[in-house]
Protein backbone atom coordinates (compact mmCIF):
# COMPACT_ATOMS: atom_id res chain seq x y z
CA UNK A 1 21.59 -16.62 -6.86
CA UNK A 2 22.89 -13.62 -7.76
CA UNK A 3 25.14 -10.83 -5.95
CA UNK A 4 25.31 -6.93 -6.33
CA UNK A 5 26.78 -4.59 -4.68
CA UNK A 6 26.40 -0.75 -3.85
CA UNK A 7 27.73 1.24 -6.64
CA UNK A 8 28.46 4.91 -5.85
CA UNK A 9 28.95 7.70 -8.16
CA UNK A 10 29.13 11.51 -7.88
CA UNK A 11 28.56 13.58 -10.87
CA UNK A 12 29.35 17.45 -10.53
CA UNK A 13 26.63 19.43 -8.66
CA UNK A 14 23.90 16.62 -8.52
CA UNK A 15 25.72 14.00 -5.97
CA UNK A 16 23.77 11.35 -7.63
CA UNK A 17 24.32 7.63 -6.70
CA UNK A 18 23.99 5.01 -8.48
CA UNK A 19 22.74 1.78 -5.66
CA UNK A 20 22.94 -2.01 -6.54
CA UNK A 21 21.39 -1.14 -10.24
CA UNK A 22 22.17 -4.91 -11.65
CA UNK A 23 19.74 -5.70 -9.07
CA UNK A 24 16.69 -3.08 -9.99
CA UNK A 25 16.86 -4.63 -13.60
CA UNK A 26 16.96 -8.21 -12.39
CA UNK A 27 14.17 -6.85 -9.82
CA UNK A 28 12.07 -5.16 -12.46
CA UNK A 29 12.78 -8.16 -14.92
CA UNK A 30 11.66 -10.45 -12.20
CA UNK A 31 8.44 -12.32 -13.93
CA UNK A 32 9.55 -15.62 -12.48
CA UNK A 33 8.67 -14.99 -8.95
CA UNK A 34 12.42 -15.28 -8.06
CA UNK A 35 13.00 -13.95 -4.27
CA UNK A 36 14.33 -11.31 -3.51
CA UNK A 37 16.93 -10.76 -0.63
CA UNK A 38 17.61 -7.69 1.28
CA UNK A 39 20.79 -8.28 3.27
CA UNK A 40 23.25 -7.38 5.83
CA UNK A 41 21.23 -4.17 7.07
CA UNK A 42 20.06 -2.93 10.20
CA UNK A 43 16.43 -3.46 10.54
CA UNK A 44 13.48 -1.78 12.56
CA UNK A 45 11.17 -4.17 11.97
CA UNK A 46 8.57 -2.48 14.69
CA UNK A 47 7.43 -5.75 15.63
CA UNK A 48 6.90 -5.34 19.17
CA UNK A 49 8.12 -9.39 19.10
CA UNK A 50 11.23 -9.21 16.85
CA UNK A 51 12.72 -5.90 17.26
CA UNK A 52 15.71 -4.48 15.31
CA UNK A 53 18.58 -6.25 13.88
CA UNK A 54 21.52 -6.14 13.23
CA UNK A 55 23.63 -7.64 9.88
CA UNK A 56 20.10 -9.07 8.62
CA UNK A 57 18.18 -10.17 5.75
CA UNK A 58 14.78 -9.19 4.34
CA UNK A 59 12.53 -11.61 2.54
CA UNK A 60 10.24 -11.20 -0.45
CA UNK A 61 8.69 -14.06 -2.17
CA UNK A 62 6.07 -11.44 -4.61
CA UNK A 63 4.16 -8.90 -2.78
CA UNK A 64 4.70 -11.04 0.30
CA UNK A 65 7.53 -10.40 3.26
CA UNK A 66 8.52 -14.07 4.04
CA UNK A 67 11.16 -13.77 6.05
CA UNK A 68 13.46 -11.51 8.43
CA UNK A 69 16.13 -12.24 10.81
CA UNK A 70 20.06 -12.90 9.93
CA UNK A 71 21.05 -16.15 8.25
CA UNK A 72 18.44 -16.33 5.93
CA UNK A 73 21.09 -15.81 3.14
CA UNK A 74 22.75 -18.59 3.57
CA UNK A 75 20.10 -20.28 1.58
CA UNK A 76 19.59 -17.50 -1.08
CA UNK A 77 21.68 -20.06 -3.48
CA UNK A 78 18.94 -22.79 -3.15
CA UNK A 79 16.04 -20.78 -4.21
CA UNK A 80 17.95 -18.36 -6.53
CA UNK A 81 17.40 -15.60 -5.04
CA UNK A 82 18.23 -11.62 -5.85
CA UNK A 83 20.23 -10.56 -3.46
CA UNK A 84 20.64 -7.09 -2.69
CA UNK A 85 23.29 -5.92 -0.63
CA UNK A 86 22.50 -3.37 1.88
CA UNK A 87 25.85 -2.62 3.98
CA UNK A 88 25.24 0.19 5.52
CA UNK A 89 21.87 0.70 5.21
CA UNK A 90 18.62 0.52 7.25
CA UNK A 91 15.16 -1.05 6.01
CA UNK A 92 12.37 0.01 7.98
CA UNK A 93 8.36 -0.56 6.92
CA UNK A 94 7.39 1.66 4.07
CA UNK A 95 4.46 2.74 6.38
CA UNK A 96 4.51 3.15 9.56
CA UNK A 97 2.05 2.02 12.74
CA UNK A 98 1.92 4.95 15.00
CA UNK A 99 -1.36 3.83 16.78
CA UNK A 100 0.62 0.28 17.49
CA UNK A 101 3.46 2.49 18.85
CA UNK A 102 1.35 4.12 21.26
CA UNK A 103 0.14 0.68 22.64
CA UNK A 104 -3.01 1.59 20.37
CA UNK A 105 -3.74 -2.10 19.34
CA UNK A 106 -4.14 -4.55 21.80
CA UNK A 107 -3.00 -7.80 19.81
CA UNK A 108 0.35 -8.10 17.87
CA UNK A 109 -1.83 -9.90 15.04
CA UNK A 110 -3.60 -6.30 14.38
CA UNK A 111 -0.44 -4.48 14.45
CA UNK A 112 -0.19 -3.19 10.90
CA UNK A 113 2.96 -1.14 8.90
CA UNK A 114 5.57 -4.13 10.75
CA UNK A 115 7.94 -6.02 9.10
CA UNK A 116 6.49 -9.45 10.08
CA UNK A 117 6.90 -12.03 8.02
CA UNK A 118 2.97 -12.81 6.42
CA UNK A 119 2.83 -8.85 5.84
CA UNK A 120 2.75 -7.26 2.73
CA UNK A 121 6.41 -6.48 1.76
CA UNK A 122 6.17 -2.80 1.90
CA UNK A 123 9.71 -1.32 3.41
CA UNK A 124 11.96 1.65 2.63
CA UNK A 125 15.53 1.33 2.22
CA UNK A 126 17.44 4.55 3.67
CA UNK A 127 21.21 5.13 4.41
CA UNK A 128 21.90 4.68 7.91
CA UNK A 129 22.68 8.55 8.41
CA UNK A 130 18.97 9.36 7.13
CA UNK A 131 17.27 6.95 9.51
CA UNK A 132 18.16 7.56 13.45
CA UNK A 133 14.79 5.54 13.83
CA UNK A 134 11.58 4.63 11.69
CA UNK A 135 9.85 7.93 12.08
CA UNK A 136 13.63 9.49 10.82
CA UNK A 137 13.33 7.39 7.59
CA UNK A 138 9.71 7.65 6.61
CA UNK A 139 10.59 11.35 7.22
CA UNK A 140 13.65 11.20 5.03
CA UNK A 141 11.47 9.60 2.22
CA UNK A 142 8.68 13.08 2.85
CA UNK A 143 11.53 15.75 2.62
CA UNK A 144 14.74 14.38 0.79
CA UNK A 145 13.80 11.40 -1.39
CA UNK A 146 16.99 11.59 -3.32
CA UNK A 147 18.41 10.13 -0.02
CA UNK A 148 16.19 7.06 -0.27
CA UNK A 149 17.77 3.85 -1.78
CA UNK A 150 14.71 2.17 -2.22
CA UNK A 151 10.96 2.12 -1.98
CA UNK A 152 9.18 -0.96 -2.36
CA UNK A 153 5.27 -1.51 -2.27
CA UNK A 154 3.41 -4.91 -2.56
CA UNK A 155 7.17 -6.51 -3.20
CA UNK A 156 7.78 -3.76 -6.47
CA UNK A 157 10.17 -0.93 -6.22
CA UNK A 158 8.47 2.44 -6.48
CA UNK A 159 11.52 4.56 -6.17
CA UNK A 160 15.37 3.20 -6.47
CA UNK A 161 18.20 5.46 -6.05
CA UNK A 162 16.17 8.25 -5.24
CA UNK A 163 14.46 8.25 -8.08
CA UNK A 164 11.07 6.91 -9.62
CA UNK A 165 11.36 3.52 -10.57
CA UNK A 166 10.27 2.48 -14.37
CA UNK A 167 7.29 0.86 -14.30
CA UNK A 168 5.74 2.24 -11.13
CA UNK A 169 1.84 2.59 -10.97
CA UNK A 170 0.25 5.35 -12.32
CA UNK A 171 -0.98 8.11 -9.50
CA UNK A 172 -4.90 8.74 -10.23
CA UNK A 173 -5.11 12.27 -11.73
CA UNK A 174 -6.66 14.57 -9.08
CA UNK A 175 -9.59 16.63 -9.64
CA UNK A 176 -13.33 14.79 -9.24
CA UNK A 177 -13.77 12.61 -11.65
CA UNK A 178 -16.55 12.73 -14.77
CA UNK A 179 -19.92 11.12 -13.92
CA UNK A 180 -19.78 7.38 -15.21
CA UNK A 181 -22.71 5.83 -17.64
CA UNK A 182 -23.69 2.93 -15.82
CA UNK A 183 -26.81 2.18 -17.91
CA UNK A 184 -27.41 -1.15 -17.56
CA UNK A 185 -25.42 -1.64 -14.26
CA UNK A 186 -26.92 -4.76 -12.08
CA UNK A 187 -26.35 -2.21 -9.40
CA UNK A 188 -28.96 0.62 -10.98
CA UNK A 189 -32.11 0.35 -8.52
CA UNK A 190 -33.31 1.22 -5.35
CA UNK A 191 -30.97 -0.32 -2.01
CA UNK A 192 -33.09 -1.19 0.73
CA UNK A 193 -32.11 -1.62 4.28
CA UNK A 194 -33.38 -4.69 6.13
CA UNK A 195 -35.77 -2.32 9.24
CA UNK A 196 -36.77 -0.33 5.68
CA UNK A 197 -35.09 2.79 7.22
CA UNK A 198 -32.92 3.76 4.28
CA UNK A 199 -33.90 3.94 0.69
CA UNK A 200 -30.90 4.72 -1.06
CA UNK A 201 -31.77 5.30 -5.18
CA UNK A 202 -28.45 4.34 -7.73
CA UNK A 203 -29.82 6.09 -10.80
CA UNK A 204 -27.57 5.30 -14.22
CA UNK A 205 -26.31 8.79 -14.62
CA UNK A 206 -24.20 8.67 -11.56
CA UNK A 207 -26.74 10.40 -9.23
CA UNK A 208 -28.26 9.33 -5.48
CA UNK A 209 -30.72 10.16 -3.49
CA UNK A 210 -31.54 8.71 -0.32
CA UNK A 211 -35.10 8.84 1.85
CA UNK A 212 -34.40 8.52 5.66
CA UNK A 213 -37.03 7.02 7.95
CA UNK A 214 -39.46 8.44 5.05
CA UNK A 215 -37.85 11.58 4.66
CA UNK A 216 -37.54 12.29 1.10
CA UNK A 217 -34.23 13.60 -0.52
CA UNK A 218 -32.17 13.51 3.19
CA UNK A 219 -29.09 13.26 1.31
CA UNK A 220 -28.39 13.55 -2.74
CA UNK A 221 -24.79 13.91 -4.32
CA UNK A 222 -22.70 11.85 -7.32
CA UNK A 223 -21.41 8.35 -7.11
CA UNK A 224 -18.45 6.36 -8.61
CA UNK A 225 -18.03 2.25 -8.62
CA UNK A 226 -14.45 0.93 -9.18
CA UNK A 227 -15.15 -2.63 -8.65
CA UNK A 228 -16.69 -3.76 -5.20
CA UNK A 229 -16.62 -0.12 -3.96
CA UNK A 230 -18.84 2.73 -4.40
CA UNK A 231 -17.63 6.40 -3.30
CA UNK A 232 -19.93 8.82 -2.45
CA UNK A 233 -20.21 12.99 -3.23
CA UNK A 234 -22.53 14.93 -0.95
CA UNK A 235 -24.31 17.87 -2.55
CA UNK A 236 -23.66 18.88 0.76
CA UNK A 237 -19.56 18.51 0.61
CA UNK A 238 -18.66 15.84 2.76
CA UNK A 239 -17.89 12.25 0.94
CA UNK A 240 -18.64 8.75 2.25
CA UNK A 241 -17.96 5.41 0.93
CA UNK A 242 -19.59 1.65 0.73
CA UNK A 243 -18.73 -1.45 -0.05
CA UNK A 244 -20.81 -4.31 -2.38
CA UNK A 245 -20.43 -7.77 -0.97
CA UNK A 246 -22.44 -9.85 -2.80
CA UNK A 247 -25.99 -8.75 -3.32
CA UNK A 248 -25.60 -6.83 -0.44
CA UNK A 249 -24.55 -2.94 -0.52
CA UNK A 250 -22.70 -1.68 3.13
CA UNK A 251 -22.57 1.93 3.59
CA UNK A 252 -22.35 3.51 6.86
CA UNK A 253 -23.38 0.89 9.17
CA UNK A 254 -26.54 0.05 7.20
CA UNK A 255 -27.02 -3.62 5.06
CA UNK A 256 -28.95 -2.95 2.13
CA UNK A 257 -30.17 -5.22 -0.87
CA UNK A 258 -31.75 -4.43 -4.13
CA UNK A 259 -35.60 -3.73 -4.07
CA UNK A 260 -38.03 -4.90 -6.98
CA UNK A 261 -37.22 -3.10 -9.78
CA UNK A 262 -39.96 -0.88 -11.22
């Protein structure tokens, strides 16, 4: 196990600090799948069943939150944890729930953006000052990110000390992306729904064009695959999505599979 605690340190003009940075670089070093140990903070967890705490620990064994609650520490020797030491501070989830907080969700199991243990481990760290509640934090992170002490997504800090951590992923450039070659794509063909209501046409240039009921050309736009998921382009404007699971292709309520191929 290893300890670290809050380092602070004001340069002129910028008021930068410098927060538990022996841990970042065991965090960011981690390729083990040591846990790591948030500790001694005030927690929101906006479990509807747990609450907030007070003087407790936060749990990450990889992208999953394991535990929450105080006393967990007391075992962070056993399993050699990294312990981070968050006096003073308040970890809240990264993202969250308002539907659940409006009594939106009927079950606690579909509450989602909680800091339940079996949840991702996505939480925001945030000076106690900068986070009156969970909406206060997440909107400390949107205006004043300098302020936030940590960021962590999937169990892997995205900012640390208010600033972006090395190694975070990559935002996707923005702009619409360049039609893809999928020439000799398995997925090239025509998608036919099971009442033979929609004809949707893949074509290997990155085009669609869907018949409706027998209606020719109803809708026609671009298309990109990343993996099981196709996004969709409207000549029209508007975008859609669907989803390949298996050798079927969802998309708007519809179940389609590959017709005979010409």
């Amino acid at each position: 196990m290893s300890v670290t605690h809050t380092e602070t340190g004001t340069e002129a003009d910028t008021d930068t600090v410098t927060w538990n940075s022996n841990a970042f670089d065991e965090i960011a070093a981690n390729d083990s799948g040591r846990p790591v140990l948030f500790t001694n903070a005030r927690v929101l967890t906006m479990d509807p069943l747990i609450g907030t705490l007070r003087g407790a620990d936060v749990l990450l064994v990889g992208a999953l939150l394991v535990g929450v609650g105080p006393g967990i520490i007391t075992a962070a020797g056993d399993d050699n944890a990294i312990v981070v030491d968050c006096t003073g501070m308040t970890v809240v989830p990264a993202m969250v729930d308002t539907i659940a907080l409006v009594g939106g969700r009927g079950q606690r199991a579909e509450y989602v953006g909680t800091l339940t243990p079996g949840n991702t481990g996505d939480l925001l760290v945030v000076p106690d000052e900068f986070a009156p509640d969970a909406q206060g934090a997440v909107a400390t992170l949107l205006t004043r990110p300098e302020k936030v002490r940590a960021l962590i997504a999937a169990g892997k800090p995205v900012l640390w000390s208010g600033t972006h951590a090395p190694g975070r992923a990559t935002a996707p450039e923005a702009g619409i992306p360049a039609a893809q070659d999928l020439t000799g794509s398995p997925r090239i063909g025509v998608w036919i729904d099971e009442n033979d209501f929609l004809h949707q046409e893949l074509t290997a240039d990155g085009r669609y064009d869907e018949t409706r009921g027998g209606r020719p050309h109803a809708y026609e736009g671009r298309y990109w695959i990343d993996g099981d998921r196709i996004d969709y382009l409207d000549d029209l404007g508007f975008w859609a999505f669907g989803e390949f699971r298996g050798e079927e292709l969802h998309h708007a309520g519809y179940a389609m599979r590959l017709g005979p191929r010409a």
